[in-house]
C-alpha atoms as a PDB file:
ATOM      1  CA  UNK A   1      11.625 -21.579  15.666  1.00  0.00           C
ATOM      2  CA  UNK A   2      11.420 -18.041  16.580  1.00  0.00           C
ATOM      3  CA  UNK A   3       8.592 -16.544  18.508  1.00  0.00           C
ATOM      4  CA  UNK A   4       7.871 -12.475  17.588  1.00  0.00           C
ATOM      5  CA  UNK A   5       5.914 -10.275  19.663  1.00  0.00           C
ATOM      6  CA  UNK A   6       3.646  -7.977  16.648  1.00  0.00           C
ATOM      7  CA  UNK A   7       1.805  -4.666  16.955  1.00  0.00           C
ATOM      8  CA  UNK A   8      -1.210  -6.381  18.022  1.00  0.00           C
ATOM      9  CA  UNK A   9       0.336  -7.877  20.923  1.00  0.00           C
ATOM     10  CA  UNK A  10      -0.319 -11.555  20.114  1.00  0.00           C
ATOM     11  CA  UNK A  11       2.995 -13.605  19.399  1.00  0.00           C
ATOM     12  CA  UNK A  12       3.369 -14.898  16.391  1.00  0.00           C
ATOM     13  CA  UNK A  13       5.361 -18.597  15.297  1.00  0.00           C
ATOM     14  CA  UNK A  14       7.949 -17.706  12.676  1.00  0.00           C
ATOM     15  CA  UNK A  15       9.985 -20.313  11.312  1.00  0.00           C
ATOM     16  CA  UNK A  16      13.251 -19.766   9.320  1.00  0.00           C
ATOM     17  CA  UNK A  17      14.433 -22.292   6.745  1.00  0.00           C
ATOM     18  CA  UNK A  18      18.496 -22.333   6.496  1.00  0.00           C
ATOM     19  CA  UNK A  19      20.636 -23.637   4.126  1.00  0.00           C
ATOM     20  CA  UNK A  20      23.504 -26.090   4.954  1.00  0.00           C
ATOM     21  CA  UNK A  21      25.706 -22.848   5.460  1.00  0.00           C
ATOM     22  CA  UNK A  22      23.085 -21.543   8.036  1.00  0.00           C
ATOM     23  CA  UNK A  23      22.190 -18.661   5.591  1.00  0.00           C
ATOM     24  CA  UNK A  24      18.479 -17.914   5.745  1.00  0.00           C
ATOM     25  CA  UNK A  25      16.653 -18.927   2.723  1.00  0.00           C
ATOM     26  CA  UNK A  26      12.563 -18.600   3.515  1.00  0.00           C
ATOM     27  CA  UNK A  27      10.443 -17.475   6.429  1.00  0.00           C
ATOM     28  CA  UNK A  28       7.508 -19.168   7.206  1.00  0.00           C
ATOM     29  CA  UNK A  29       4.799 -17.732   8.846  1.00  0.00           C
ATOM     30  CA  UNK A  30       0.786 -18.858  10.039  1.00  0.00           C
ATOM     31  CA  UNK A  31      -1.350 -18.368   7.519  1.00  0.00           C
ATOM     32  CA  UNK A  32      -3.658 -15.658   9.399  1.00  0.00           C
ATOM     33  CA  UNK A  33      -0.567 -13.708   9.890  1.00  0.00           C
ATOM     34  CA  UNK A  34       0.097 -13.878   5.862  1.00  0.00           C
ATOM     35  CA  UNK A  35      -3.428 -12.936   5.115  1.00  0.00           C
ATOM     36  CA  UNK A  36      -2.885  -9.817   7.478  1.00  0.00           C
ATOM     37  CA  UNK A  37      -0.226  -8.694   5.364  1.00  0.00           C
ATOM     38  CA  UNK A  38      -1.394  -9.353   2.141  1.00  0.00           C
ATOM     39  CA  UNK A  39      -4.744  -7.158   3.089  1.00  0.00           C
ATOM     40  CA  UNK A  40      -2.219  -4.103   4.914  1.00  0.00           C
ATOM     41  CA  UNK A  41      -0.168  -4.158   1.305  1.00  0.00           C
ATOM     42  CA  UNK A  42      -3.883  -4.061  -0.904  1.00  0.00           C
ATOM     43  CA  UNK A  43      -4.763  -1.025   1.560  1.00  0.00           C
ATOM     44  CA  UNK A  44      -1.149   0.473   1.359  1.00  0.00           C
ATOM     45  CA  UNK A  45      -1.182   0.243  -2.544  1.00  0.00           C
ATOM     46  CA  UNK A  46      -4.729   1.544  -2.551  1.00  0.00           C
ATOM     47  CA  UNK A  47      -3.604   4.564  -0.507  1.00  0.00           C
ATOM     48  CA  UNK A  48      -0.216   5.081  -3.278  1.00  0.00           C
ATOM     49  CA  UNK A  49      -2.950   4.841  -6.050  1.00  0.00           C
ATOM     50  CA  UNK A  50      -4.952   7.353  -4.302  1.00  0.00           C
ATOM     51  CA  UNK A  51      -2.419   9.648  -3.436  1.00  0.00           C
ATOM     52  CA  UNK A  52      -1.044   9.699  -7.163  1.00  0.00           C
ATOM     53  CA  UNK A  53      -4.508  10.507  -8.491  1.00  0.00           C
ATOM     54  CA  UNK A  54      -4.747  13.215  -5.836  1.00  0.00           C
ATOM     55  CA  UNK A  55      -1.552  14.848  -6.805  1.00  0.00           C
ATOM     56  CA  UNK A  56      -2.645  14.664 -10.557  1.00  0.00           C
ATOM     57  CA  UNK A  57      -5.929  16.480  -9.715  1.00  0.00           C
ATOM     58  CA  UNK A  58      -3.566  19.252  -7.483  1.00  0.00           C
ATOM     59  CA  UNK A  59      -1.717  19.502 -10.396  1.00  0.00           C
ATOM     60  CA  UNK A  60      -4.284  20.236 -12.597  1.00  0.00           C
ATOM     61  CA  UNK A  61      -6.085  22.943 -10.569  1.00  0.00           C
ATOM     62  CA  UNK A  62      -2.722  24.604  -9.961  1.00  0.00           C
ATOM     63  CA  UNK A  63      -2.830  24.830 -14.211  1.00  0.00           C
ATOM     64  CA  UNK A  64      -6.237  25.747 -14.147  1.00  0.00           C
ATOM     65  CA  UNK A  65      -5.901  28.663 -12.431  1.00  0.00           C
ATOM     66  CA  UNK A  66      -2.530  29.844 -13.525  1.00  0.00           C
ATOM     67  CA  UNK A  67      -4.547  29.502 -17.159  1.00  0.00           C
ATOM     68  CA  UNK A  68      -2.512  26.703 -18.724  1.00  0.00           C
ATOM     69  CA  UNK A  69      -5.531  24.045 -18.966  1.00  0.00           C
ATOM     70  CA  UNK A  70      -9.284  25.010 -19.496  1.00  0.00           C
ATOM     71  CA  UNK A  71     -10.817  25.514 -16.462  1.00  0.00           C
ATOM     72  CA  UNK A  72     -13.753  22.644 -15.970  1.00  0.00           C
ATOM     73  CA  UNK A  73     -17.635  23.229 -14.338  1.00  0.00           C
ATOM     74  CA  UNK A  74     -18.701  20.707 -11.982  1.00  0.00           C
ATOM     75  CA  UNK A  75     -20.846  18.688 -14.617  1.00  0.00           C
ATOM     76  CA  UNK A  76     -17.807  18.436 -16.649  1.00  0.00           C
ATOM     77  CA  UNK A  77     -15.521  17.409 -14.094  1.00  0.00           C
ATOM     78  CA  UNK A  78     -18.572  14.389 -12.841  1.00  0.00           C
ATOM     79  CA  UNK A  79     -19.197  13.306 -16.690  1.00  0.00           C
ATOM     80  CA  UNK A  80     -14.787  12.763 -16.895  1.00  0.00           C
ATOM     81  CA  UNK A  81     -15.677  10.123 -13.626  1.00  0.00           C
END
C-alpha cells in the first residue's frame, strides 16, 4: 500500500495490484477519492464542450463581419438557442 499526499492536503490510501512479474496491473483507490475525479473530468469535459462552442461562435463573427455569412440581429441569434 502506498500512501499519496493530494492537492487538498489530505493523504490518500492507494493500493496497487501486481501481477506475478511485479508489473502493475490496477490501482485502487477510496471511493470519495474516485467520485472526486469522476466530477473534475464532467467539469473538465464541460469546459472542452464549452470552449469548442465558443470558438465556433468566434468563428462565425469573424465571417460575419468579413461578409462571408449573413450577419444575425439579436432575436435571431436567441430564437437559434
Amino acid at each position: 500500500m502506498y500512501a499519496k499526499e493530494n492537492s487538498m492536503r489530505q493523504v490518500t490510501s492507494i493500493q496497487f495490484v501486481s501481477d506475478e512479474k511485479g508489473n502493475t496491473q490496477a490501482v485502487l483507490i477510496p471511493i470519495r477519492e474516485w467520485e472526486k475525479i469522476q466530477k473534475e473530468l464532467k467539469m473538465l469535459r464541460e469546459m472542452k464542450s464549452m470552449k469548442k462552442h465558443l470558438r465556433k461562435a468566434l468563428s462565425e463573427v469573424k465571417k460575419m463581419k468579413q461578409g462571408e455569412l449573413p450577419k444575425m440581429d439579436m432575436k435571431s441569434f436567441l430564437n437559434e438557442c
